[in-house]
N, C-alpha and C. Protein backbone atom coordinates (compact mmCIF):
# COMPACT_ATOMS: atom_id res chain seq x y z
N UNK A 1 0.84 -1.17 0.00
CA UNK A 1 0.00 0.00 0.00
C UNK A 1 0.89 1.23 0.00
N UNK A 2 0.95 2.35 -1.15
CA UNK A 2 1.46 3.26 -0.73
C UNK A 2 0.90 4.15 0.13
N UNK A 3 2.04 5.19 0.62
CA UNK A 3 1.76 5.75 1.78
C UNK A 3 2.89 7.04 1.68
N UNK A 4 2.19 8.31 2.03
CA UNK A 4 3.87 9.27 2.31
C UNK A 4 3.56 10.68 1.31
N UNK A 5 2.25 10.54 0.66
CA UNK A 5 2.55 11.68 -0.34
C UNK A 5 1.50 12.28 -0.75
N UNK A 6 1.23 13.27 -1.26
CA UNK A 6 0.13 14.02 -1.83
C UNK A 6 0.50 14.50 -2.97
N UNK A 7 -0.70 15.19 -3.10
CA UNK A 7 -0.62 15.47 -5.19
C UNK A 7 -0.82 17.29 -4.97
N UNK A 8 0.03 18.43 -5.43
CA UNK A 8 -0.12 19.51 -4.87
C UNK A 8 -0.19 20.06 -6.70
N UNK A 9 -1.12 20.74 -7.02
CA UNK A 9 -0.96 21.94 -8.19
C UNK A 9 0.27 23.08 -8.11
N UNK A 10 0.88 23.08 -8.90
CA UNK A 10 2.10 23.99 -9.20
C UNK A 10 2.40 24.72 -10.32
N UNK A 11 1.66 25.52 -10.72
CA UNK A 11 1.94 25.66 -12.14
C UNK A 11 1.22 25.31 -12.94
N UNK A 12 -0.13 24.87 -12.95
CA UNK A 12 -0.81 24.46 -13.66
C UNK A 12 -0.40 23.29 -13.61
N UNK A 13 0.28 21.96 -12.86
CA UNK A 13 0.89 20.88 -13.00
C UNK A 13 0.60 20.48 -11.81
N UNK A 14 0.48 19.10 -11.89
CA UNK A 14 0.29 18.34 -10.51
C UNK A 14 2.19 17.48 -10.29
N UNK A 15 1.69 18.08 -8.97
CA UNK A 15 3.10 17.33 -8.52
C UNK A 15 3.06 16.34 -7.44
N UNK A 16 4.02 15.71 -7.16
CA UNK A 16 3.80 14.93 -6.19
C UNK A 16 4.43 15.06 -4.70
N UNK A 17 4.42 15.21 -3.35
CA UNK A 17 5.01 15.90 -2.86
C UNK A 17 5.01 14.81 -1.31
N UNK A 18 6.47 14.73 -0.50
CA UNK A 18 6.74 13.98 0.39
C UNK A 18 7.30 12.34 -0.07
N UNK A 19 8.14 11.84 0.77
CA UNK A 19 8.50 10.29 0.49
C UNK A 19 7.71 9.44 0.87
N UNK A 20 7.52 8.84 -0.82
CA UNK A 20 6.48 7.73 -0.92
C UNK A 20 7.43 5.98 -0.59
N UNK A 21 6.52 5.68 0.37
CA UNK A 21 6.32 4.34 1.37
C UNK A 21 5.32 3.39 1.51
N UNK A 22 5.98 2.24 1.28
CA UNK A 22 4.99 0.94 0.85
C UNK A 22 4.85 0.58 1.99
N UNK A 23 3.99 -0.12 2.22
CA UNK A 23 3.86 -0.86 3.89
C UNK A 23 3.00 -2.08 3.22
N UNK A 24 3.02 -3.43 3.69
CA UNK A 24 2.15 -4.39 3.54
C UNK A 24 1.13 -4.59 4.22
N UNK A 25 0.09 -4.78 3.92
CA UNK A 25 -1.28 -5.11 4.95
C UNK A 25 -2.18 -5.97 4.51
N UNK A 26 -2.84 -6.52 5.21
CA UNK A 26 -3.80 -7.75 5.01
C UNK A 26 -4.67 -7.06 5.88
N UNK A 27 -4.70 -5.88 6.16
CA UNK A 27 -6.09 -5.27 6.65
C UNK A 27 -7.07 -5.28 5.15
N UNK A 28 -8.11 -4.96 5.38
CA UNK A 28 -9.51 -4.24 3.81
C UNK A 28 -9.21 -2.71 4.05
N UNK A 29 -8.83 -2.73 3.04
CA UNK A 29 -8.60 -0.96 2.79
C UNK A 29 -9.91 -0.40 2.78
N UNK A 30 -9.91 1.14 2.69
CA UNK A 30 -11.02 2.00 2.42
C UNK A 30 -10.71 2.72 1.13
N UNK A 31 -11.95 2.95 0.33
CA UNK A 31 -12.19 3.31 -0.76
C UNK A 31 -11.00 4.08 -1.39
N UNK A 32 -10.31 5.14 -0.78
CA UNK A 32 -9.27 5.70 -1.22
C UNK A 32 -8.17 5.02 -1.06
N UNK A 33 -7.40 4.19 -0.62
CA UNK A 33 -6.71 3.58 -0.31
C UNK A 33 -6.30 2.26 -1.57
N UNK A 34 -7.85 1.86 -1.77
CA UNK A 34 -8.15 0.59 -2.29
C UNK A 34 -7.67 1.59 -4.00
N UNK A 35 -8.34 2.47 -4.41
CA UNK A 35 -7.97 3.66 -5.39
C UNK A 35 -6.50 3.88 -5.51
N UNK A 36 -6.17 4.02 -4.50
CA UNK A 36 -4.19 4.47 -4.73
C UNK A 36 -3.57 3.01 -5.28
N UNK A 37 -3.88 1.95 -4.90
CA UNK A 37 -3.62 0.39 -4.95
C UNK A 37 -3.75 -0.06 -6.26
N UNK A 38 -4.78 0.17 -7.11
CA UNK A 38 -5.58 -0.06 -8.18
C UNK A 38 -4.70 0.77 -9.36
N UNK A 39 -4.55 2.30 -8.78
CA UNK A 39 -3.80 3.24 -9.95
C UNK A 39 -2.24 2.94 -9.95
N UNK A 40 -1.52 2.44 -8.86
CA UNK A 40 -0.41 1.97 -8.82
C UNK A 40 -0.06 0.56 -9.87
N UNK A 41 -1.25 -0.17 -9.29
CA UNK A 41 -0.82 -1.19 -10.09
C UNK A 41 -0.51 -1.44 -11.68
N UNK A 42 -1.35 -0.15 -11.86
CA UNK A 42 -1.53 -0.10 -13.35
C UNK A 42 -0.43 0.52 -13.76
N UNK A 43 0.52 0.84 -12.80
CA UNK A 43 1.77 1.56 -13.61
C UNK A 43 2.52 1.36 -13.21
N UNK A 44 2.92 -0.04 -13.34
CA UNK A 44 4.23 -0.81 -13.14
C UNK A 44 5.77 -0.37 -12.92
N UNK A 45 5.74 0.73 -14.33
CA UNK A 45 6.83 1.92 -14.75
C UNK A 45 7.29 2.55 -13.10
N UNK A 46 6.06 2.75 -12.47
CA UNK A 46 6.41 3.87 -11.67
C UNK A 46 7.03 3.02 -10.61
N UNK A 47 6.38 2.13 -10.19
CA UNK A 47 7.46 1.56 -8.98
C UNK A 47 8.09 0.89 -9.40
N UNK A 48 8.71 0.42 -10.29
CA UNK A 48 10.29 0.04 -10.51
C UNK A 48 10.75 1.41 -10.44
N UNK A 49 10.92 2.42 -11.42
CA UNK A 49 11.46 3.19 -11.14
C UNK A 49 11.90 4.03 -9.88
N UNK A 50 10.10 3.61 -9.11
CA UNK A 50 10.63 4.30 -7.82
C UNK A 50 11.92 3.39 -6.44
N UNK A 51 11.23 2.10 -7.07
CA UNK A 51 12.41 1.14 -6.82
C UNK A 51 13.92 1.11 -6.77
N UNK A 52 13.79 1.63 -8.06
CA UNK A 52 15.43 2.03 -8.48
C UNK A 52 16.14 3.16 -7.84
N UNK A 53 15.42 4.29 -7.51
CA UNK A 53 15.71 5.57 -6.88
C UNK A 53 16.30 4.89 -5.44
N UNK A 54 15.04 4.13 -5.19
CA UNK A 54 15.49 3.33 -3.55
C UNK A 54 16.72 3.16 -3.33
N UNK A 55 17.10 1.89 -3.98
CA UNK A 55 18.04 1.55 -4.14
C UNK A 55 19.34 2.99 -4.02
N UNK A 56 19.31 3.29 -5.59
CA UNK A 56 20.42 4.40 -5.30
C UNK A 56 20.54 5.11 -4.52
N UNK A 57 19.53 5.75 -3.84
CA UNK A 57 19.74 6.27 -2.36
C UNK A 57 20.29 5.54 -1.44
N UNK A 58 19.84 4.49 -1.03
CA UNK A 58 20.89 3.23 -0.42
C UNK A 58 22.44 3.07 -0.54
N UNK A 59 22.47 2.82 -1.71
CA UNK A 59 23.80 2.88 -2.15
C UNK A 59 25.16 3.99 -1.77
N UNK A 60 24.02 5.16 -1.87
CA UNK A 60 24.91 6.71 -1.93
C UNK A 60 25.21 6.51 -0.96
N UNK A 61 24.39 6.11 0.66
CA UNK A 61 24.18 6.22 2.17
C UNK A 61 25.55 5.39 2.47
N UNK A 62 25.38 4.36 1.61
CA UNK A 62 26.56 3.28 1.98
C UNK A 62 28.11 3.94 1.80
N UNK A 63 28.06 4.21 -0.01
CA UNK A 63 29.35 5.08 -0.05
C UNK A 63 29.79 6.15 0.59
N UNK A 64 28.54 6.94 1.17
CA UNK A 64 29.26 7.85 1.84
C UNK A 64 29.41 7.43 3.65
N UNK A 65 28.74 6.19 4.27
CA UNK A 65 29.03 5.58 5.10
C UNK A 65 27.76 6.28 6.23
N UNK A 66 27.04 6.36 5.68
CA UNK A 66 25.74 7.00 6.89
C UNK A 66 24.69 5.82 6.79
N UNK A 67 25.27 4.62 6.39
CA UNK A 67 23.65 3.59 6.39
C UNK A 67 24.21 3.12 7.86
């Protein structure tokens, strides 16, 4: 389930704003929730990619020795 972020207008543009966080649950979501779940899934693109960011942030933490 993601978790961590909102959608803010900027410019005539929607942005996305705060660090987005998965958490697992076997609770029943509520309608919006079940909505964020549904639009995620459909865009595979985005969490690998956001996947990948993960990662390299990880990585940086390591090289520079703050993990």
């Amino acid at each position: 389930m993601p978790a961590g972020v909102c959608v803010v207008k900027e410019n005539g543009k929607k942005v996305l704003v705060g660090q987005l966080s998965y958490f697992s649950t076997n609770a029943p979501l509520c309608s919006v929730c079940e909505d964020m779940k549904w639009a995620l899934e459909d865009k595979a693109w985005f969490i690998e990619a956001h996947e990948d960011y993960l990662y390299q942030i990880q990585v940086k933490k390591q090289l520079l020795g703050q993990s």
